[in-house]
Protein backbone atom coordinates (compact mmCIF):
# COMPACT_ATOMS: atom_id res chain seq x y z
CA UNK A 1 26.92 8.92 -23.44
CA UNK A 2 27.14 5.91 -25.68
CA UNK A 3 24.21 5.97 -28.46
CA UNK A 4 21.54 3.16 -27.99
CA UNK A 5 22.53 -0.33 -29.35
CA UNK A 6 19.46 -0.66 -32.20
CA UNK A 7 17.25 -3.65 -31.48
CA UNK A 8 17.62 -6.88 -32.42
CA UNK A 9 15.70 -9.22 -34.76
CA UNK A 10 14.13 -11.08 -31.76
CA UNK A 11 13.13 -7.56 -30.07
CA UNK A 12 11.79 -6.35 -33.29
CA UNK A 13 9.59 -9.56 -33.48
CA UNK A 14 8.73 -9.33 -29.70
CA UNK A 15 7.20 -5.50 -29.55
CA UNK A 16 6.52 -5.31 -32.73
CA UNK A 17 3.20 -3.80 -32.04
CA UNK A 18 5.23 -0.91 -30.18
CA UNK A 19 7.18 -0.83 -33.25
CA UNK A 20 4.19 0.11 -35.61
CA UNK A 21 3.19 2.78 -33.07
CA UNK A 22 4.89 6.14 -34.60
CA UNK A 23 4.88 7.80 -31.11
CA UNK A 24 6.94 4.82 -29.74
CA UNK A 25 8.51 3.23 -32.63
CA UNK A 26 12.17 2.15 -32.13
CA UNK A 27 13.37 4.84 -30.55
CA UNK A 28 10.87 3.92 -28.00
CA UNK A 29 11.39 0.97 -27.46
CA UNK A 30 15.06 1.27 -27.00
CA UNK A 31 14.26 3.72 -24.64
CA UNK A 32 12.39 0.95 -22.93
CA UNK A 33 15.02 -1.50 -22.62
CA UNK A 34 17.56 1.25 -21.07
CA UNK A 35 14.98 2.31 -18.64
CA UNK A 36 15.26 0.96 -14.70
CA UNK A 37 12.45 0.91 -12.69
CA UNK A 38 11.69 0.18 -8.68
CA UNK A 39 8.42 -1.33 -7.85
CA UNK A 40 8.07 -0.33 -4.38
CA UNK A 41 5.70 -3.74 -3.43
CA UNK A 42 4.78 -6.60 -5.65
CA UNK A 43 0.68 -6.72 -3.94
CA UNK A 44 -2.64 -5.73 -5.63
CA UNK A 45 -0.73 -2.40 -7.50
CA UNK A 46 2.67 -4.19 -8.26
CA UNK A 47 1.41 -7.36 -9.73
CA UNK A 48 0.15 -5.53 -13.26
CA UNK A 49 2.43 -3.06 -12.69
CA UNK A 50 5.38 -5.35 -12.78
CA UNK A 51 3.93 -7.68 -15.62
CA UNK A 52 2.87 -4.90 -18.26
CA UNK A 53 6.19 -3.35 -17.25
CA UNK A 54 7.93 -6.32 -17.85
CA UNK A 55 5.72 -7.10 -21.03
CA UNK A 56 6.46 -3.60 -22.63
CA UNK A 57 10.00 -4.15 -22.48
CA UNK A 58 11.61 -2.10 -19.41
CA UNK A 59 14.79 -3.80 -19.50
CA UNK A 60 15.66 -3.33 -15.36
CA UNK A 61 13.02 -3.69 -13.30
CA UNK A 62 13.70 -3.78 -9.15
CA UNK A 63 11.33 -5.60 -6.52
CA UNK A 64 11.11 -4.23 -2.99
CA UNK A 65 8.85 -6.25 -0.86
CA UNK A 66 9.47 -8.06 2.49
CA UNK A 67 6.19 -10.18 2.68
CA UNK A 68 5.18 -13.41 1.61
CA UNK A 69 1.98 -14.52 -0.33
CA UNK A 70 -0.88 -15.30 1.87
CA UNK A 71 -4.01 -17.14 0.40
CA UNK A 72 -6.32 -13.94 0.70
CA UNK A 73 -3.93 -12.14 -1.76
CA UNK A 74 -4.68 -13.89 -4.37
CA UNK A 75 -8.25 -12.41 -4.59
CA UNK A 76 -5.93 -9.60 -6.60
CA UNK A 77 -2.46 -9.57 -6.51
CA UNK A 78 -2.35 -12.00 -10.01
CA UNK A 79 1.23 -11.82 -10.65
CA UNK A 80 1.12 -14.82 -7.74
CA UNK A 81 -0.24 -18.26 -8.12
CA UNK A 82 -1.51 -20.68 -5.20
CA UNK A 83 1.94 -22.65 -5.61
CA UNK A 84 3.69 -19.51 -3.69
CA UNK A 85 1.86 -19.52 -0.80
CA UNK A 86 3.82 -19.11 2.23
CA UNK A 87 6.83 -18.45 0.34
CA UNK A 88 8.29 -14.51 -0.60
CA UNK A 89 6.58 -12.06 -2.96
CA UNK A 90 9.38 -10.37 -4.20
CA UNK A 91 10.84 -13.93 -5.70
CA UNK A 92 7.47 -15.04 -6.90
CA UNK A 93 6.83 -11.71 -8.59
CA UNK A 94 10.56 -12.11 -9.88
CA UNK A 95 9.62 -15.76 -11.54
CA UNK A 96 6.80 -14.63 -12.91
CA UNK A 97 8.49 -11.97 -14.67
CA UNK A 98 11.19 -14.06 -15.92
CA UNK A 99 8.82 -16.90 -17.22
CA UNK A 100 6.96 -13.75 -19.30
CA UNK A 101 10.09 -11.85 -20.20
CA UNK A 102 13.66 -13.60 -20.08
CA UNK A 103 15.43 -10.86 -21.28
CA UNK A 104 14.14 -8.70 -18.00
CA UNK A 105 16.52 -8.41 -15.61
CA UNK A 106 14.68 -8.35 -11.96
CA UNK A 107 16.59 -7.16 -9.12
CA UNK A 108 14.87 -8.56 -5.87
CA UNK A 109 14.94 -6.92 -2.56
CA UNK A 110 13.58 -8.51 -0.01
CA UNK A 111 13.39 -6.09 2.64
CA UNK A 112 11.34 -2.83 4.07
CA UNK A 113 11.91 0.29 2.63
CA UNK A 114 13.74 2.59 5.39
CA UNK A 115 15.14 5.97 5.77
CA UNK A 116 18.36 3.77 6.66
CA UNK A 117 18.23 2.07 2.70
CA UNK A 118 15.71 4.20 0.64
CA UNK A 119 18.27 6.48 -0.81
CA UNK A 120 20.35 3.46 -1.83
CA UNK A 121 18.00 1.44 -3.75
CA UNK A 122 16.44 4.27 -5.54
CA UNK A 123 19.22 5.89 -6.53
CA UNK A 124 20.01 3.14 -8.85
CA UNK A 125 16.84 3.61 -11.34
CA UNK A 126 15.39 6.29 -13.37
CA UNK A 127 12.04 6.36 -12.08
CA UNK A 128 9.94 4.62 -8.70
CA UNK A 129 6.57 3.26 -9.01
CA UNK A 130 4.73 3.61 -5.40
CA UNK A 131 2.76 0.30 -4.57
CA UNK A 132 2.26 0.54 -1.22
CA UNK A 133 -0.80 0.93 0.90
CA UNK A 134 0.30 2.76 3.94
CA UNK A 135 1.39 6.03 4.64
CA UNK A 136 4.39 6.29 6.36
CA UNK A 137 6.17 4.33 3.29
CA UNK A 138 4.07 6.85 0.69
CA UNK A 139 5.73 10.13 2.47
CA UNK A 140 9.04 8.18 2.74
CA UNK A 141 8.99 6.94 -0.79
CA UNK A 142 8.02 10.60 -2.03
CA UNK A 143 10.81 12.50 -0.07
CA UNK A 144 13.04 9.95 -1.43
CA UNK A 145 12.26 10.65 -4.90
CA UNK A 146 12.16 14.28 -3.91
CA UNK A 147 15.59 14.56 -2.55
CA UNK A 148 17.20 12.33 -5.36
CA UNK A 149 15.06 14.07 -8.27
CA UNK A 150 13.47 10.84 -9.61
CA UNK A 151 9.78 10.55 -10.71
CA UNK A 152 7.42 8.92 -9.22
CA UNK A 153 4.43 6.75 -10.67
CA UNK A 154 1.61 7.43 -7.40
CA UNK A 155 -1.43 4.67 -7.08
CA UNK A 156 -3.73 3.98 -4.46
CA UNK A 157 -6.99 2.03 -4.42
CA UNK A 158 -9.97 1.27 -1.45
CA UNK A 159 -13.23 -0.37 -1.73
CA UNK A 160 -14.27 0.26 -4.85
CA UNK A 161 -11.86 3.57 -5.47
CA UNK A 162 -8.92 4.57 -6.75
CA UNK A 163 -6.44 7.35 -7.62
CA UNK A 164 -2.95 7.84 -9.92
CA UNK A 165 -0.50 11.36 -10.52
CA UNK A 166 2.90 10.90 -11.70
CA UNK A 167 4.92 13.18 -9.06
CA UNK A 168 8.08 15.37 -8.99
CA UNK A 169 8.62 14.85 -12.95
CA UNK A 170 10.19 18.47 -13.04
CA UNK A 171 11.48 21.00 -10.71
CA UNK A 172 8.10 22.10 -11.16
CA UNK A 173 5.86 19.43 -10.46
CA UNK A 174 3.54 19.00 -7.14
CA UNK A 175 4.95 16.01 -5.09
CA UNK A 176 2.60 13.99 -2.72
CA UNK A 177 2.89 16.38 -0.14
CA UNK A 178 1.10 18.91 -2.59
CA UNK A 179 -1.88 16.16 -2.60
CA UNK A 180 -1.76 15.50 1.27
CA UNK A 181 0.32 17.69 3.21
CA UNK A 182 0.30 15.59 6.41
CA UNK A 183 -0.64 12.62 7.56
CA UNK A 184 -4.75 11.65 8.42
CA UNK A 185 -4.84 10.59 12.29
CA UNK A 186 -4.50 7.36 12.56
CA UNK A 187 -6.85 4.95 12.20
CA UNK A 188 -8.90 7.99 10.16
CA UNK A 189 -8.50 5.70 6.73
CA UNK A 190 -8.57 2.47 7.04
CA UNK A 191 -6.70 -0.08 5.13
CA UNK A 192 -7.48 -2.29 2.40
CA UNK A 193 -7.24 -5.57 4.46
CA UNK A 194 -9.67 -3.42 6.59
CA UNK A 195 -12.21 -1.52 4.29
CA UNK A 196 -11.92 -4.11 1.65
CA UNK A 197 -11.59 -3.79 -2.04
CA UNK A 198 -13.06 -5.14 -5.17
CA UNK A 199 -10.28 -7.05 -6.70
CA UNK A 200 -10.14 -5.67 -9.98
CA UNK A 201 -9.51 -2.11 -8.26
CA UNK A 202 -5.75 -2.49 -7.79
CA UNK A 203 -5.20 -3.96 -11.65
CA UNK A 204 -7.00 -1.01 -13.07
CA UNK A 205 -5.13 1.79 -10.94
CA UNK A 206 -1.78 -0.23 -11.33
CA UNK A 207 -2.16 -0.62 -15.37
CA UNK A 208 -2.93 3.39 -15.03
CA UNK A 209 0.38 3.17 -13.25
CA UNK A 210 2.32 1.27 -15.45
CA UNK A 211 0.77 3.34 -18.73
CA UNK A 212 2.27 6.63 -16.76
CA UNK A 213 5.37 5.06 -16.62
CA UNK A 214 5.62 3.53 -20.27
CA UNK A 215 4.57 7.54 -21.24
CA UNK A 216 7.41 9.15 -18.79
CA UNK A 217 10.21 6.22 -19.99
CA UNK A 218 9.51 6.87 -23.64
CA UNK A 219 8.47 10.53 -23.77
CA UNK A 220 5.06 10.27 -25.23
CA UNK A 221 1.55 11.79 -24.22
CA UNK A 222 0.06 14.06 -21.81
CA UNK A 223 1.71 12.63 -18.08
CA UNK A 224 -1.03 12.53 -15.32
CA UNK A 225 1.59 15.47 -14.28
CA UNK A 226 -0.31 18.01 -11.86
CA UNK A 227 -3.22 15.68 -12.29
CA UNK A 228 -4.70 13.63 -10.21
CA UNK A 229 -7.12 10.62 -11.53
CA UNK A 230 -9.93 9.86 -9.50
CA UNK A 231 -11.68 6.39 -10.28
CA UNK A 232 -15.12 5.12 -8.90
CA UNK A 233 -15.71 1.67 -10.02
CA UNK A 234 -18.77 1.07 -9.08
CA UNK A 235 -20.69 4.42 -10.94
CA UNK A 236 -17.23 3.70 -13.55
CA UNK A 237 -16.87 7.53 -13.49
CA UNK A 238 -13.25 9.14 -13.67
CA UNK A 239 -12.45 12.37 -12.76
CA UNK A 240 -9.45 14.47 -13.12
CA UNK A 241 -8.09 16.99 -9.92
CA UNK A 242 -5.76 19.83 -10.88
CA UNK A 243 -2.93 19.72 -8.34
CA UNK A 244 0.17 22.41 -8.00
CA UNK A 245 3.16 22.74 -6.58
CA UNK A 246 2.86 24.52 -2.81
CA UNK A 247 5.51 27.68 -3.00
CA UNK A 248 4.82 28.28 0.73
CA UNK A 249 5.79 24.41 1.82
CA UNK A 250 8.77 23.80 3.32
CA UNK A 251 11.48 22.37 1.46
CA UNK A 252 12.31 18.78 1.77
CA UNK A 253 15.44 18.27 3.22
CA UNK A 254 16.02 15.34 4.62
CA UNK A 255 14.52 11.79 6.00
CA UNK A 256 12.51 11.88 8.94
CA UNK A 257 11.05 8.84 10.90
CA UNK A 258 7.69 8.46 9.33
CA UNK A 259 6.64 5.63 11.26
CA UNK A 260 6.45 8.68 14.22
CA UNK A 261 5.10 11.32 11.87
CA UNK A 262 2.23 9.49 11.13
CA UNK A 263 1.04 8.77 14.71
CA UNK A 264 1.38 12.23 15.79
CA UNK A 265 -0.96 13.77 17.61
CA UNK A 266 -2.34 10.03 18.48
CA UNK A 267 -3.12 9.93 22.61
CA UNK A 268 -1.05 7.36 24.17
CA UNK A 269 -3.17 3.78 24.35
CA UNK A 270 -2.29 0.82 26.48
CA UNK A 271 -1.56 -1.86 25.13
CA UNK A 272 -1.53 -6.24 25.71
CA UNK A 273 -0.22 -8.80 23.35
CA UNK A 274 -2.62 -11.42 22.37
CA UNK A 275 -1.00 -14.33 24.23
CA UNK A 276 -1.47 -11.90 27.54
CA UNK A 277 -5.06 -11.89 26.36
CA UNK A 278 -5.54 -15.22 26.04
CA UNK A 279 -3.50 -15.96 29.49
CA UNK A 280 -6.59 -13.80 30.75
CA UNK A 281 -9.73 -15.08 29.58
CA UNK A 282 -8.57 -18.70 30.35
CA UNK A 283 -7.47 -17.54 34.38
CA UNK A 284 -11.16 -15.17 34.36
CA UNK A 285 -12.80 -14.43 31.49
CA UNK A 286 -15.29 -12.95 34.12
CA UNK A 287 -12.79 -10.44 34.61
CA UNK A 288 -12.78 -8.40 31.20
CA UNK A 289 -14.61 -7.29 28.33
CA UNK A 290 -13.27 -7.89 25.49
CA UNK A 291 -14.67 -5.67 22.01
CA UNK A 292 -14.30 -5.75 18.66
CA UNK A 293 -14.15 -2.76 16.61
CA UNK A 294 -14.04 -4.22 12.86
CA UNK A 295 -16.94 -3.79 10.61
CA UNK A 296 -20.04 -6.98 10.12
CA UNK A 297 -18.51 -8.48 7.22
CA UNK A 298 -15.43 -9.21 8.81
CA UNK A 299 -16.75 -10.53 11.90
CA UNK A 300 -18.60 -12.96 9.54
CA UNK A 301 -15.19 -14.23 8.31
CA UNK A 302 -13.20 -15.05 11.90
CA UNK A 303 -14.00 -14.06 15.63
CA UNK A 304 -12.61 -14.42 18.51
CA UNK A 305 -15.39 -16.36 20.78
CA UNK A 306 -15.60 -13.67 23.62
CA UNK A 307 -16.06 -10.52 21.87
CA UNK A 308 -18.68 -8.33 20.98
CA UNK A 309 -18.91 -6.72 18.09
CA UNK A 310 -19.34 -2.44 18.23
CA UNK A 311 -17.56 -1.27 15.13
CA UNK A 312 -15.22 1.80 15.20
CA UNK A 313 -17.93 4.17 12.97
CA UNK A 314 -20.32 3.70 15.97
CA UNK A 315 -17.59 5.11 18.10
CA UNK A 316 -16.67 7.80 16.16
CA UNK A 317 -20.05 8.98 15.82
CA UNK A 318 -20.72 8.81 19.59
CA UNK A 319 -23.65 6.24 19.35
CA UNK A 320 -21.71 3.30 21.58
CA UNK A 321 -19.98 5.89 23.91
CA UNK A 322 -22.62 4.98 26.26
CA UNK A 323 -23.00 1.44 25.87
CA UNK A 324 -19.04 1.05 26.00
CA UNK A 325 -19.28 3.00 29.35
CA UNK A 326 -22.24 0.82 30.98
CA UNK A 327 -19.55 -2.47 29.61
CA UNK A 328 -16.87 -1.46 31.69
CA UNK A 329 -19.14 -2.19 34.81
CA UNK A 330 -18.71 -5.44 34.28
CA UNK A 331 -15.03 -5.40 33.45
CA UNK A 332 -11.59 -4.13 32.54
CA UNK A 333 -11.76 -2.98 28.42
CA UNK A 334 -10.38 -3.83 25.84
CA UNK A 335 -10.63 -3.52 22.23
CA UNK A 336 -9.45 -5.22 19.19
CA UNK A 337 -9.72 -5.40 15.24
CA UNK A 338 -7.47 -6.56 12.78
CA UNK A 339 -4.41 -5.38 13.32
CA UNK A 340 -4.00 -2.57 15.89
CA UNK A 341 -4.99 0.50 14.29
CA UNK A 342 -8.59 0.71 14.71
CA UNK A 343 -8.55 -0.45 18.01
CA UNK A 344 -5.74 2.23 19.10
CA UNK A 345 -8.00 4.75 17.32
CA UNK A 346 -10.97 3.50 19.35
CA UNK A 347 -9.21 3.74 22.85
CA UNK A 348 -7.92 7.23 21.66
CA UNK A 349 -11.59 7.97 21.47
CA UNK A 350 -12.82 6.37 24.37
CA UNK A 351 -10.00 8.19 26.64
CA UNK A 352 -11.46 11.96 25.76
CA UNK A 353 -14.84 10.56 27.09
CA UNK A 354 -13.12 9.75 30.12
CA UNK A 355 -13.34 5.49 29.58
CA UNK A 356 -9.81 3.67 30.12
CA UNK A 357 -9.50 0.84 27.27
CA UNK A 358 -6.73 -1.39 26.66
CA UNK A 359 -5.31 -2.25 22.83
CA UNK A 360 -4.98 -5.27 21.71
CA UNK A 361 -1.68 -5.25 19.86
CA UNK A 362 -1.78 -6.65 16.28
CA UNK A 363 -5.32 -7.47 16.65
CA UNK A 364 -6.91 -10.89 15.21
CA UNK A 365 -4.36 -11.24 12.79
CA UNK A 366 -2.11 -11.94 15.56
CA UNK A 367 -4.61 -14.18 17.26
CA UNK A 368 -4.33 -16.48 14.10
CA UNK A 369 -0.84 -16.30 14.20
CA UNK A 370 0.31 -16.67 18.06
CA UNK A 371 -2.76 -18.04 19.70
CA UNK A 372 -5.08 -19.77 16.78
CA UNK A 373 -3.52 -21.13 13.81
CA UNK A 374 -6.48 -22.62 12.68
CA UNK A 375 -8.34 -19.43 12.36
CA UNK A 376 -9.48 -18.29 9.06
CA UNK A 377 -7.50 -15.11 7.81
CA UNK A 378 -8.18 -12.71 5.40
């Protein structure tokens, strides 16, 4: 293997507070601009992640991210500006990065990580940094890394918490599957655009992120290796999990269809599309009752007119099983929230007490989208 080229006079004057760090140095630094990294979504955890990667000097850095900016991301995800809207994240990240660092070289996918392309794009970099915020792509990015031997830079945030490891490092090291063996049922944690989160969350897991990754590139420190960082904002206490390696796990092998390992054990729902909803309550709204399942504060934001408001936690606990019951004397069911998951928990529930309700797929997002355009999103 060729030795390093040594950095040049504009390098030297770029990091040259890396430089005067003995643990970096130019060694470091070099190390740096060999390095390739995939950023695994450019959202709340990508955007610092990509700029202080990007800022410290990784000289490859991949996008993969399918999504375009929408006006309530910019509450956090600050590597995009208002001018994007509309328009894709992986390209805005990619500008962004390219007005900071020039000599950066961004490779932008624009696409969903798959079992049919995962092995492919990270196979071409030295380590992955997960941004995501669901779990199918977490287990698929992990068994990924697994299977290919590549570390893997693990953030997630909620509310007003947040958690980072650095997985599979060595032969070794615990993997996510050491921190969560399988899958929570769905619609057991609910997602940022659901729970909410204090914007700030995602920039301080995703700089704890892009530290671990800095450390792993250049070979410095203590790696949050078999640790586990716990973060809650709002007492600003961290805490730090032990986690090992399970012997008695089952190997990972191959790829599996996570989309399906993640709703098993889910009962079959029913579902309608909004624009069938909104066929209905035009021809009768007599005819149905129509519930939403989200929490107060995001009632408060956008509604649709006819529903009535009996969050999920009151169905979980069992203190609207009755009141849903009496409601479907005066109708057909059917639930909603923002988009799907909830709701498909919350006729799951309601079908093991013996009440038929009907999902209503994609939820008021895709009542904005298909049936309301004016409706405020969030």
């Amino acid at each position: 293997m060729p030795s390093p080229q040594p950095l040049n006079d504009a390098e030297r004057q770029r990091y040259s507070r890396h430089l005067l760090l003995p643990e970096v140095g130019e060694a470091g630094q070099q190390r740096l601009r060999d390095a390739a990294v995939l950023c695994v979504g450019s959202g709340g955890l990508g955007a610092p992640l990509l700029l202080y990667l990007a800022a410290a000097g990784v000289g490859r850095i991949g996008i993969v991210d399918a999504d375009v900016v929408e006006e309530s991301n910019l509450q956090r995800q600050v590597i995009h500006s208002t001018e994007w809207l509309g328009r894709s994240k992986a390209r805005s990240a990619c500008a962004r990065i390219q007005a900071l660092n020039p000599a950066c070289q961004v490779d932008v996918h624009e696409t969903m990580l798959t079992i049919d392309n995962a092995t492919a794009l990270i196979d071409g970099y030295d380590l992955v940094c997960d941004g995501t915020d669901n779990f199918p792509s977490r287990y698929l990015i992990n068994d990924a890394c697994v299977l290919l031997g590549k570390p893997l830079i693990y953030g997630s945030v909620q509310r007003f918490d947040g958690q980072a490891s650095v997985f599979n490092l060595t032969e070794e090291s615990p993997n996510y599957r050491d921190l969560l063996p399988e899958p929570p049922p769905p619609g057991a944690v609910p997602s940022c655009s659901a729970a909410g989160v204090m914007g700030v969350m995602p920039g301080l897991i995703g700089m704890i992120q892009a530290t671990e990754a800095i450390k792993v590139i250049t070979g410095i420190g203590s790696p949050l290796d078999g640790r586990l960082l716990v973060v809650d904002a709002l007492s600003m206490r961290f805490r730090e999990l032990r986690l090992q390696k399970d012997g008695s796990r089952a190997p990972i092998t191959e790829l599996v269809d996570y989309g399906q390992v993640c709703a098993e054990g889910s009962v079959p729902v029913e579902s309608i599309s909004v624009v069938e909803l909104k066929s209905m309550l035009d021809a009768d709204p007599e005819s149905l009752v129509l519930v939403d399942v989200r929490n107060p504060p995001e009632a408060e934001v956008c509604r649709i007119p006819a529903a009535q408001l009996i969050p999920l936690g009151s169905i979980e606990s069992g203190e609207a099983i009755e009141q849903l019951r009496e409601l479907t004397k005066a109708g057909r069911l059917y639930v909603h929230c923002k988009a799907g998951g909830r709701s498909a928990r919350a006729a799951e529930l309601l079908a093991v007490q013996g009440i038929e309700a009907i999902n209503v797929a994609g939820g008021i997002d895709a009542w904005a989208d298909q049936v309301d355009p004016t409706m405020v999103r969030y």
